[in-house]
PDB file of N, CA and C in Angstrom:
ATOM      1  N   UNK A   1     147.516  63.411 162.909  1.00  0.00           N
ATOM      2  CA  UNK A   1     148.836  63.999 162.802  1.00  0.00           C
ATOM      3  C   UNK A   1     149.062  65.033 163.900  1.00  0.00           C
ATOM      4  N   UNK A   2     148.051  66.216 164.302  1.00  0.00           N
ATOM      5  CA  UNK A   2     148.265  66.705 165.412  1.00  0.00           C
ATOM      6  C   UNK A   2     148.211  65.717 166.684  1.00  0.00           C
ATOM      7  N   UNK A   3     147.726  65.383 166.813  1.00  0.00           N
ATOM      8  CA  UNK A   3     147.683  64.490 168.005  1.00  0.00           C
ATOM      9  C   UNK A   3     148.195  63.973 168.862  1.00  0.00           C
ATOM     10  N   UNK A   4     149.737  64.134 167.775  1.00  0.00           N
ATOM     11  CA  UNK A   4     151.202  63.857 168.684  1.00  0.00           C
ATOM     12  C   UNK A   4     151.711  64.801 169.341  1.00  0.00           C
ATOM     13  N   UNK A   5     151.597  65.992 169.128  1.00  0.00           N
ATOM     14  CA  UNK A   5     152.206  67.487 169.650  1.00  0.00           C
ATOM     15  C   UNK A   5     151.108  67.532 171.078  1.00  0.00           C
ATOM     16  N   UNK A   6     149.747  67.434 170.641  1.00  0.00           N
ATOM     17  CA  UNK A   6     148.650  67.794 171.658  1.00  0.00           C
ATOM     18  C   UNK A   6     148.620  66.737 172.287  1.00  0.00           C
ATOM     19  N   UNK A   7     148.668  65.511 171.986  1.00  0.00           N
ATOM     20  CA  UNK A   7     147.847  64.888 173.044  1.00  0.00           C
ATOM     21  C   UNK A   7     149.073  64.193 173.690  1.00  0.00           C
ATOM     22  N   UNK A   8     150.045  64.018 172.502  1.00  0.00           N
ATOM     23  CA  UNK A   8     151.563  62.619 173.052  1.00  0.00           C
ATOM     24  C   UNK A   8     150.888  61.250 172.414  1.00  0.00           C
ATOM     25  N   UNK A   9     149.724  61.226 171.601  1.00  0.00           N
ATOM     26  CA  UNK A   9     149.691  59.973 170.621  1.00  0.00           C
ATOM     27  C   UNK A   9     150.121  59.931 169.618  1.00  0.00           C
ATOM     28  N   UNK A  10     151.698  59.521 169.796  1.00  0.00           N
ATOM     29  CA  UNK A  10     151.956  59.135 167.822  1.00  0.00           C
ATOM     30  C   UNK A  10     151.637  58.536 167.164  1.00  0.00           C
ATOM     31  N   UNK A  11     152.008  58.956 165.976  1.00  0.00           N
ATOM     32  CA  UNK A  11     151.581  57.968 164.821  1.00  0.00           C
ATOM     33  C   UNK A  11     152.499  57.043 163.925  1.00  0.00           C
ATOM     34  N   UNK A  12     152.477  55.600 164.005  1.00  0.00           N
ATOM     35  CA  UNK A  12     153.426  54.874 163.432  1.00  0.00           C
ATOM     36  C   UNK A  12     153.563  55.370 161.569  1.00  0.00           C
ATOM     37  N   UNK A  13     154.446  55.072 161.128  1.00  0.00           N
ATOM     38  CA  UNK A  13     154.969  55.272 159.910  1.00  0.00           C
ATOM     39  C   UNK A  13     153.737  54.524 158.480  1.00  0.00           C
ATOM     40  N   UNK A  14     152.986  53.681 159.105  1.00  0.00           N
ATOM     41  CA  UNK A  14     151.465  53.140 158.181  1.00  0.00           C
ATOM     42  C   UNK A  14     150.536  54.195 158.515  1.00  0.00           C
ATOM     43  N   UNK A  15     150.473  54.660 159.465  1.00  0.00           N
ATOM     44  CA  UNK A  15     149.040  55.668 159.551  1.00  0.00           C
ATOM     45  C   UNK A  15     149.780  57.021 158.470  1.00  0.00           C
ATOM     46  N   UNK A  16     151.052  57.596 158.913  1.00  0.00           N
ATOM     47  CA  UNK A  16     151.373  58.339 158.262  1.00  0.00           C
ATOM     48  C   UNK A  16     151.103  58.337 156.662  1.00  0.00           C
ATOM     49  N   UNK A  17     151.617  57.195 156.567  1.00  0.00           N
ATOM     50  CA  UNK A  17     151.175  56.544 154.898  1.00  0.00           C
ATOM     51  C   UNK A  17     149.900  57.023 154.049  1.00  0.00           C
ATOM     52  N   UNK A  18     148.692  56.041 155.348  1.00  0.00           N
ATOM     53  CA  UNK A  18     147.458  56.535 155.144  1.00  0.00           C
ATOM     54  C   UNK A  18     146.873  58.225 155.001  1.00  0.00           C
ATOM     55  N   UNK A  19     147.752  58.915 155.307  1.00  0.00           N
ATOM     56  CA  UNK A  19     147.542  60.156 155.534  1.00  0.00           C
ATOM     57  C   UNK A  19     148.187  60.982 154.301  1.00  0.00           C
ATOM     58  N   UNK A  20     149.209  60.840 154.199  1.00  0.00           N
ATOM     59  CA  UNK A  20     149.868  61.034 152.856  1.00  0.00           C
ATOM     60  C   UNK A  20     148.884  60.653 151.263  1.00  0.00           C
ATOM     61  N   UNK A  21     148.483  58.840 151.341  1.00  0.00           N
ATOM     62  CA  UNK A  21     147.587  58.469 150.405  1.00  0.00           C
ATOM     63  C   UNK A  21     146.355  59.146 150.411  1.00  0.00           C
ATOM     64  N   UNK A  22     145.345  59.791 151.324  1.00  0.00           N
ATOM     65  CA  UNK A  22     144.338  60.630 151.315  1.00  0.00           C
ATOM     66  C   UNK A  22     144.576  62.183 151.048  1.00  0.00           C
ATOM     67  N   UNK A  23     145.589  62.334 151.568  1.00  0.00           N
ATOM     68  CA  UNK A  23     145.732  63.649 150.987  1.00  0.00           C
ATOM     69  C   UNK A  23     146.167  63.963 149.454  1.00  0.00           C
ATOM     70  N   UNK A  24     146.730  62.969 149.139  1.00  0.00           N
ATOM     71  CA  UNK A  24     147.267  63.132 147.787  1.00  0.00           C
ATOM     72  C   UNK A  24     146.084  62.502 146.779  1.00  0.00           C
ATOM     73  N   UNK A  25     145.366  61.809 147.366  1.00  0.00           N
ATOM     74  CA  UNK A  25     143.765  61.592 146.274  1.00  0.00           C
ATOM     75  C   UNK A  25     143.069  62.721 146.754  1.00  0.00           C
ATOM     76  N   UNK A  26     142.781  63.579 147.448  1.00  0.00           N
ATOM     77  CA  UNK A  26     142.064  64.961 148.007  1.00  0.00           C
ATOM     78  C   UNK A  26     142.784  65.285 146.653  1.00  0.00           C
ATOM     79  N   UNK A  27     143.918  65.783 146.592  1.00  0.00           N
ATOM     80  CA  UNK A  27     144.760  66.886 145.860  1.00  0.00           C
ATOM     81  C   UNK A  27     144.219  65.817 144.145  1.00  0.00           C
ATOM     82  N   UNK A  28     144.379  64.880 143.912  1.00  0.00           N
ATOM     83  CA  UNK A  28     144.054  64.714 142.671  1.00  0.00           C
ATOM     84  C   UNK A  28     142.044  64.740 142.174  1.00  0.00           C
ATOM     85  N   UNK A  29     141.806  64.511 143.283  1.00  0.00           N
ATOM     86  CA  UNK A  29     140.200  64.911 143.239  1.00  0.00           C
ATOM     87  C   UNK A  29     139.782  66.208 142.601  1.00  0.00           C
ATOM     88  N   UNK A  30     140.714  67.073 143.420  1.00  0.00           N
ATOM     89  CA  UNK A  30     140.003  68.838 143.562  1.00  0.00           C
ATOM     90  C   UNK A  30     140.645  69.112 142.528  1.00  0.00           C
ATOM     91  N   UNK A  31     142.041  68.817 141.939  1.00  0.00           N
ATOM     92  CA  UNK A  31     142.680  69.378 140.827  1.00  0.00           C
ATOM     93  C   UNK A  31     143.431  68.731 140.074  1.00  0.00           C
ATOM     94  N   UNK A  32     143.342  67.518 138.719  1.00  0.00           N
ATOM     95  CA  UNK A  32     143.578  66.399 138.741  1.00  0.00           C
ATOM     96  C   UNK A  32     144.750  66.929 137.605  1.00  0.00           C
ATOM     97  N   UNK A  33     145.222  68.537 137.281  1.00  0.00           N
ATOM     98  CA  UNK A  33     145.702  68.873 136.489  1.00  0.00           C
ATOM     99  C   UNK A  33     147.443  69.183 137.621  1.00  0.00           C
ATOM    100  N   UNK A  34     148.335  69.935 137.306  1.00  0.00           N
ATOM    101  CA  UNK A  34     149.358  70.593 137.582  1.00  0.00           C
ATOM    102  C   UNK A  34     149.382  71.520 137.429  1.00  0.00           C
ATOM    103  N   UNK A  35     148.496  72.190 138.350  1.00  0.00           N
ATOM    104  CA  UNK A  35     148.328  73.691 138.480  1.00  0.00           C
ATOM    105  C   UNK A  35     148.474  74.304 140.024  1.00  0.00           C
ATOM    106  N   UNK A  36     147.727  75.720 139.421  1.00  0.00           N
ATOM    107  CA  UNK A  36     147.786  76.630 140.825  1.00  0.00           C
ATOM    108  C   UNK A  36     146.654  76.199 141.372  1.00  0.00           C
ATOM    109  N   UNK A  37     147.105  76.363 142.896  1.00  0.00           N
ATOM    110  CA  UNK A  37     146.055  75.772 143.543  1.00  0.00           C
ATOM    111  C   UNK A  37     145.398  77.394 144.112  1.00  0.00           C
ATOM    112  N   UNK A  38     143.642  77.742 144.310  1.00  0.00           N
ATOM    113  CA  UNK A  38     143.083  78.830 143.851  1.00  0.00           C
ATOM    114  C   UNK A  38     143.030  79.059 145.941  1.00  0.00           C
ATOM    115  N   UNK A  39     142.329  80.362 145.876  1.00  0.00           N
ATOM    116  CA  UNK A  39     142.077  80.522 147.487  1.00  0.00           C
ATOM    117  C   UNK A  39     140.702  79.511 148.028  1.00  0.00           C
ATOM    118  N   UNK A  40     139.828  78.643 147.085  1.00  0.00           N
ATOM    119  CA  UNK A  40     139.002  77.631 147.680  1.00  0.00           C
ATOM    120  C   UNK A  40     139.772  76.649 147.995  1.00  0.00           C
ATOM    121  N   UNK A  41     141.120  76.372 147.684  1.00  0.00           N
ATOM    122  CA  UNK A  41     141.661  75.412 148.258  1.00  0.00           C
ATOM    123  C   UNK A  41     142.676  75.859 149.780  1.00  0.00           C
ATOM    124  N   UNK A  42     142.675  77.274 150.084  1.00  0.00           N
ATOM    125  CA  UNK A  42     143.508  77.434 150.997  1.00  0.00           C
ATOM    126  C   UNK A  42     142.127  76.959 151.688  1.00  0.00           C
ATOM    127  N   UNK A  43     140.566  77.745 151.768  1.00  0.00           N
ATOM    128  CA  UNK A  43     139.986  77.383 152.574  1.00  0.00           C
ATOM    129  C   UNK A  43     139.405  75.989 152.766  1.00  0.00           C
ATOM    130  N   UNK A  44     139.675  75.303 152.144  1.00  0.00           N
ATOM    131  CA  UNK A  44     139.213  74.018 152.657  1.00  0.00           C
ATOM    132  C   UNK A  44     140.468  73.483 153.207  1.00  0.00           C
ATOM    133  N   UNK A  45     141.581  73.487 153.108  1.00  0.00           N
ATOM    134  CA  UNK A  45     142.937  73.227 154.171  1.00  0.00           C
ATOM    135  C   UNK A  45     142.607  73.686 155.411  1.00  0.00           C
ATOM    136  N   UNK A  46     142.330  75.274 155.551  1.00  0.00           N
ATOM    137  CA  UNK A  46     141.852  75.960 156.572  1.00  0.00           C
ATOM    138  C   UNK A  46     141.036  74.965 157.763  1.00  0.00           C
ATOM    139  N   UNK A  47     140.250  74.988 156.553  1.00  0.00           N
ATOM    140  CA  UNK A  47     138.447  74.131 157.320  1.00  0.00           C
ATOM    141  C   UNK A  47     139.178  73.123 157.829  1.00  0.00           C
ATOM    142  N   UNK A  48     139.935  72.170 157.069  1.00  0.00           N
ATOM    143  CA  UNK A  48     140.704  70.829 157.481  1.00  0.00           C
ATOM    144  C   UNK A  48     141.651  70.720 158.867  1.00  0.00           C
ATOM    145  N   UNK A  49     142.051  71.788 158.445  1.00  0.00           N
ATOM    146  CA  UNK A  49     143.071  71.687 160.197  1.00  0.00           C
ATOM    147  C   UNK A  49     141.707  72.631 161.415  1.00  0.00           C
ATOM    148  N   UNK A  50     141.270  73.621 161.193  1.00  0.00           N
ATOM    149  CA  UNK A  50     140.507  73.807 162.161  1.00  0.00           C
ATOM    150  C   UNK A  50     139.551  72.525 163.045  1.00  0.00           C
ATOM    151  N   UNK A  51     139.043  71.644 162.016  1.00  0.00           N
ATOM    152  CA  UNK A  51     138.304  70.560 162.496  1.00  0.00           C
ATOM    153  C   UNK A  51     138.863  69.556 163.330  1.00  0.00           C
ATOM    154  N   UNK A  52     140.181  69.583 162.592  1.00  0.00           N
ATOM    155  CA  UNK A  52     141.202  68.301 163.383  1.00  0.00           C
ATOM    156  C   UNK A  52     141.241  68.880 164.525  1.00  0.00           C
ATOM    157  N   UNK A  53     142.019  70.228 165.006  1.00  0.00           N
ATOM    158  CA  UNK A  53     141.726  70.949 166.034  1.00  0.00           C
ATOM    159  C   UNK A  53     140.681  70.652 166.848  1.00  0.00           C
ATOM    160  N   UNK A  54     139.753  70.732 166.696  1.00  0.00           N
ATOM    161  CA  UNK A  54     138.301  70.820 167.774  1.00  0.00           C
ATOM    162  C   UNK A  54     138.303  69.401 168.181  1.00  0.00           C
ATOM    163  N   UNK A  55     138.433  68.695 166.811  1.00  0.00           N
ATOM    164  CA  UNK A  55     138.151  66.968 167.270  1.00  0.00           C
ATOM    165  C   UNK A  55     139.243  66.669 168.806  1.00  0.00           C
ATOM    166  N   UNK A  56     140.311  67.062 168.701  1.00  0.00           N
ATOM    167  CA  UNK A  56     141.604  66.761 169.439  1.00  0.00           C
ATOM    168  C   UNK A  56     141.023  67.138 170.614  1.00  0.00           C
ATOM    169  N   UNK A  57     140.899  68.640 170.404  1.00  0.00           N
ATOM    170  CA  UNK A  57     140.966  69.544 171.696  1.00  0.00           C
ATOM    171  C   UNK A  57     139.058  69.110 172.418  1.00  0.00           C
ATOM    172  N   UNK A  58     138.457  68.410 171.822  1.00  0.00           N
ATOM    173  CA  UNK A  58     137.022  67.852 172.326  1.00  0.00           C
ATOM    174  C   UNK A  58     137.447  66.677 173.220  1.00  0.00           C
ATOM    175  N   UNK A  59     138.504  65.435 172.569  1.00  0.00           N
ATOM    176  CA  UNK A  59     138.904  64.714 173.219  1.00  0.00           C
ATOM    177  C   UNK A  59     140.106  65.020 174.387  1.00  0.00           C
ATOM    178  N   UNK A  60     140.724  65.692 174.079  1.00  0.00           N
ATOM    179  CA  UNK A  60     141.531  66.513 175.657  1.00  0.00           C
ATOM    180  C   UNK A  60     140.450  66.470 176.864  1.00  0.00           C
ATOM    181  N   UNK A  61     139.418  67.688 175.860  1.00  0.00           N
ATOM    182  CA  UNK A  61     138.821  68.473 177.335  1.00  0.00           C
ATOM    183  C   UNK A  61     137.550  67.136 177.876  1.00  0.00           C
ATOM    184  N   UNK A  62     137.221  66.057 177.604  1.00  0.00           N
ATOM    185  CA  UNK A  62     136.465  64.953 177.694  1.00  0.00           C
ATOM    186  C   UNK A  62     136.714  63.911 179.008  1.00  0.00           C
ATOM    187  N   UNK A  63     138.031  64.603 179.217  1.00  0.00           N
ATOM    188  CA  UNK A  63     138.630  63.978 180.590  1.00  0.00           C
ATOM    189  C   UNK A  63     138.083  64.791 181.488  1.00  0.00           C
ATOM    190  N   UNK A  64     138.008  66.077 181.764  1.00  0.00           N
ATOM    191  CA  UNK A  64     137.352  67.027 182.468  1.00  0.00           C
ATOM    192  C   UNK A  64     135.654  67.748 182.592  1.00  0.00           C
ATOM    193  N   UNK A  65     135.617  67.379 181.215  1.00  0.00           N
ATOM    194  CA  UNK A  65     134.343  68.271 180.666  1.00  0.00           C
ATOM    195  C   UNK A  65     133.236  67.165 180.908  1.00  0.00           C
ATOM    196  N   UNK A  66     132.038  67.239 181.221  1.00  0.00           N
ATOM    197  CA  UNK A  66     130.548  66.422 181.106  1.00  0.00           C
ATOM    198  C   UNK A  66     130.621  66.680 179.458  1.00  0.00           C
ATOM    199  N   UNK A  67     129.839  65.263 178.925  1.00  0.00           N
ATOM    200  CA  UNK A  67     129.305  65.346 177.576  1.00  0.00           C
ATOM    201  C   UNK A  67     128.469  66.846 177.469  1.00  0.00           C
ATOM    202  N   UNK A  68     127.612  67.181 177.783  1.00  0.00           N
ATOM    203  CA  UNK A  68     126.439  68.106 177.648  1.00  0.00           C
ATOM    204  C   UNK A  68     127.237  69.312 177.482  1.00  0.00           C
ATOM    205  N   UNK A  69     128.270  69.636 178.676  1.00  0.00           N
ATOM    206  CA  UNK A  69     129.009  70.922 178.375  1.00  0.00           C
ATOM    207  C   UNK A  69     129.590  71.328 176.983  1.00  0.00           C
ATOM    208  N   UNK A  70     130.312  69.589 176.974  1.00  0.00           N
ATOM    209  CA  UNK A  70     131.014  70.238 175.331  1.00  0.00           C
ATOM    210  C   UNK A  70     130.270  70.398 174.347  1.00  0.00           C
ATOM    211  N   UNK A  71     129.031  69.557 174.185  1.00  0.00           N
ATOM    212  CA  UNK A  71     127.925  69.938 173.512  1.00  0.00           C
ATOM    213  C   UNK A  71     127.686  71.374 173.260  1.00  0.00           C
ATOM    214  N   UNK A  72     127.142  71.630 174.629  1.00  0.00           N
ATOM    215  CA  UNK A  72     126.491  73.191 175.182  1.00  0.00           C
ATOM    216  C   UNK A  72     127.693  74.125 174.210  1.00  0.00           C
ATOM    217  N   UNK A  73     128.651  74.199 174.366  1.00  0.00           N
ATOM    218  CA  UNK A  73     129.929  75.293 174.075  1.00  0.00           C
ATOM    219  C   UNK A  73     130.448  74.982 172.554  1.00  0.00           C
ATOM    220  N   UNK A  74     130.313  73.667 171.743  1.00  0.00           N
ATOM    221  CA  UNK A  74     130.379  73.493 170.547  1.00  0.00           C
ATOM    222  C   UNK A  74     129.262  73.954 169.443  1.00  0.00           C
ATOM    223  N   UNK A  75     128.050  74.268 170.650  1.00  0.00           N
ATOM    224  CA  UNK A  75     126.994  74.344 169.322  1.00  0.00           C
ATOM    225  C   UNK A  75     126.977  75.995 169.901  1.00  0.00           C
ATOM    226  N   UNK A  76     127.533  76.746 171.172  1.00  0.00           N
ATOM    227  CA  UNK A  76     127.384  78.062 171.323  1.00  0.00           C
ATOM    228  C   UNK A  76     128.588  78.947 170.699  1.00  0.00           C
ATOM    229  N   UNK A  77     129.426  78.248 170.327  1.00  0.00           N
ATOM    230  CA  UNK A  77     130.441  79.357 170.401  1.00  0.00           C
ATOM    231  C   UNK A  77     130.419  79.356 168.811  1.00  0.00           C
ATOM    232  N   UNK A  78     129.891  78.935 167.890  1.00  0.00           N
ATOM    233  CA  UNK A  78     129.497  79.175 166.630  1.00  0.00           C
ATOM    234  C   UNK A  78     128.611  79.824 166.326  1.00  0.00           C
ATOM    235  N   UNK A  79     127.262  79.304 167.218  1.00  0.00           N
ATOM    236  CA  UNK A  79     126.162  80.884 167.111  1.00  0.00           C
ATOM    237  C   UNK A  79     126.382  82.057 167.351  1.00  0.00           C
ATOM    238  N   UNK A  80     127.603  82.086 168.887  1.00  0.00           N
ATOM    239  CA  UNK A  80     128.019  83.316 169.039  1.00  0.00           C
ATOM    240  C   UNK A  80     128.593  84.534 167.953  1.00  0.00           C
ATOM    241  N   UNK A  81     129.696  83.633 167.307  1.00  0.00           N
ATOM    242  CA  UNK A  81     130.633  84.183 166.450  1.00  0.00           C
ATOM    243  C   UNK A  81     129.725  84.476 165.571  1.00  0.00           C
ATOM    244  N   UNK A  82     128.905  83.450 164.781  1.00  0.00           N
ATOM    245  CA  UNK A  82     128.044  83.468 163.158  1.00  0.00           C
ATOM    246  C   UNK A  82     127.165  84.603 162.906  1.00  0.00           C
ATOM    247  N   UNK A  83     125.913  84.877 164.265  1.00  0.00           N
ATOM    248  CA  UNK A  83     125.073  85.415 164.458  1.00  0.00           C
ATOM    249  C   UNK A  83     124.958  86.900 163.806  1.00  0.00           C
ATOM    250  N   UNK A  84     126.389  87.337 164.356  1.00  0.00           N
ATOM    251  CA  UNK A  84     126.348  88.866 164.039  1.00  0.00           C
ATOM    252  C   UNK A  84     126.669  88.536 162.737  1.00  0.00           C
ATOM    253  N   UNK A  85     127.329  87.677 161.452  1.00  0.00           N
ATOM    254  CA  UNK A  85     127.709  88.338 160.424  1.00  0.00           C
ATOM    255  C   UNK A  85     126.256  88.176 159.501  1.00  0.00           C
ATOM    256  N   UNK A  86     125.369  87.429 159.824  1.00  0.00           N
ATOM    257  CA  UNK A  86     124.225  87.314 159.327  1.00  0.00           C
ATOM    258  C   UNK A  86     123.300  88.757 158.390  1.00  0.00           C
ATOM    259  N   UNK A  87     123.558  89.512 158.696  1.00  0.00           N
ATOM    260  CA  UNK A  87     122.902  90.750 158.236  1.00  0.00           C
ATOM    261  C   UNK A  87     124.026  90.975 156.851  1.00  0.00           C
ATOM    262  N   UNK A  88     125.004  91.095 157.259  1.00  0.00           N
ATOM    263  CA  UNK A  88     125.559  91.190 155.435  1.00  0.00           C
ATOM    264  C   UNK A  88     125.984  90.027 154.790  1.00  0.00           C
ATOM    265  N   UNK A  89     125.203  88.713 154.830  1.00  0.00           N
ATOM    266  CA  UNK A  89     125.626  87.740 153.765  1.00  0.00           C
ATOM    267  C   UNK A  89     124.141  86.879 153.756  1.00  0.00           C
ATOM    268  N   UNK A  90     123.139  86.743 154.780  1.00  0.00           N
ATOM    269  CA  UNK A  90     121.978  86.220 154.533  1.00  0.00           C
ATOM    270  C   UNK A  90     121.535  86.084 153.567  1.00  0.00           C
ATOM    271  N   UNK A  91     120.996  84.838 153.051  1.00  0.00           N
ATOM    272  CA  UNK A  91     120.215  85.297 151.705  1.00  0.00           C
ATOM    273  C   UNK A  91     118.636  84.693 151.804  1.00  0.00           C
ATOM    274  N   UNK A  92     117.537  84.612 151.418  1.00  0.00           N
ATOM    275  CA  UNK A  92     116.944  83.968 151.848  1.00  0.00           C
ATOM    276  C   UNK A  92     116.334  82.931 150.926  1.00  0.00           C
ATOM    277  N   UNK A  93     116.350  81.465 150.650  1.00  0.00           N
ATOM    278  CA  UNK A  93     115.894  80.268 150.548  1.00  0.00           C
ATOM    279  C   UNK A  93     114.881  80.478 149.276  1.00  0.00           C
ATOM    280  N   UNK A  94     115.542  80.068 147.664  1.00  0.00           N
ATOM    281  CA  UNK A  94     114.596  80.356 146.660  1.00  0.00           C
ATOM    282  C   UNK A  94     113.403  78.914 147.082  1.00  0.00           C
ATOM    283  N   UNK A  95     112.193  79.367 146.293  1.00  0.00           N
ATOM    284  CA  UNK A  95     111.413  77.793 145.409  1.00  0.00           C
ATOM    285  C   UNK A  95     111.182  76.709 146.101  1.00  0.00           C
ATOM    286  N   UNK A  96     110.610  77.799 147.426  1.00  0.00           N
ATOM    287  CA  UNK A  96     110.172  76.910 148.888  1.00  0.00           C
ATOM    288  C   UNK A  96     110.675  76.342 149.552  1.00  0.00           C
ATOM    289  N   UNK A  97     112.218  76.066 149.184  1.00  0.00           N
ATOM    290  CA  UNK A  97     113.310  75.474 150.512  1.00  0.00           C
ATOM    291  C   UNK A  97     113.519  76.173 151.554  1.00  0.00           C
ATOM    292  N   UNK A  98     112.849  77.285 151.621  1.00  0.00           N
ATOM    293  CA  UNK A  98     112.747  77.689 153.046  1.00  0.00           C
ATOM    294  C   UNK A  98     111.960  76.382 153.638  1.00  0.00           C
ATOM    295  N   UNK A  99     110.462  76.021 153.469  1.00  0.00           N
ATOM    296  CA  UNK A  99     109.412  75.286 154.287  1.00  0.00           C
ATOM    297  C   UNK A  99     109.751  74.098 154.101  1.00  0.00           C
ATOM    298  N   UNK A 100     111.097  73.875 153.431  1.00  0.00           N
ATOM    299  CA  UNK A 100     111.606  72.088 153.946  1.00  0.00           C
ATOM    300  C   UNK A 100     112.575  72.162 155.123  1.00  0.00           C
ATOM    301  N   UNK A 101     113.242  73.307 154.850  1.00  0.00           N
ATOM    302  CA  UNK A 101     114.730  73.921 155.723  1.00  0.00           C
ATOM    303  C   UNK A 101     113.828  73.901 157.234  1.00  0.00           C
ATOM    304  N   UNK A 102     112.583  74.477 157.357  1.00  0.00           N
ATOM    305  CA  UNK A 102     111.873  74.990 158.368  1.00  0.00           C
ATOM    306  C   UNK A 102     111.186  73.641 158.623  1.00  0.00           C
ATOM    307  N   UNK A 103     110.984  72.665 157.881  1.00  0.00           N
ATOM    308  CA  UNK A 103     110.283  71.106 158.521  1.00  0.00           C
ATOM    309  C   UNK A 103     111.283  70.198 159.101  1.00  0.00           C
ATOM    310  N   UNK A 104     112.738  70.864 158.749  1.00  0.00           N
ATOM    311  CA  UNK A 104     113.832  69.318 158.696  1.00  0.00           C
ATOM    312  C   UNK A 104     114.147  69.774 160.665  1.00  0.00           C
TER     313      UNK A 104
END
């Protein structure tokens, strides 16, 4: 759905469809009642368009960019950001899933 604004690929009136039908089984999945929808659902909308985002803007910059770079800058600019909040939300790994976490 972004894709048309960013890139100039539209989408015919069946994909739209498809998009409509997934979102509306998402919405009966997570809350199969007629209710309020809570702030875990703003953030997974959130999460949802941020991703579409990157996917788009990965394939933009793919015309310009070497594979390895976007690699390099997709897996850095998350450590960058993440790194520091680590000290107030860390927790550490009950009942030995640390030494599977640390084998995988």
């Amino acid at each position: 759905a972004l894709a048309g604004p960013l890139l100039g690929e539209w989408a015919g009136w069946r994909r739209w469809l498809a998009i409509l039908t997934g979102f509306v089984g998402v919405l009966i999945i997570t809350r199969p009642g007629v209710g309020v929808l809570g702030i875990g659902h703003l953030f997974a909308l959130g999460s949802m368009l941020s991703n579409s985002f990157y996917v788009i803007m990965t394939r933009r910059m793919s015309a310009t960019e070497t594979p390895e770079s976007l690699i390099l800058f997709s897996a850095l600019a998350p450590a960058v950001l993440l790194v520091p909040m680590l000290p107030f939300s860390h927790a550490l790994p009950q009942d030995g899933w640390h030494w599977f976490i640390l084998l995988m």
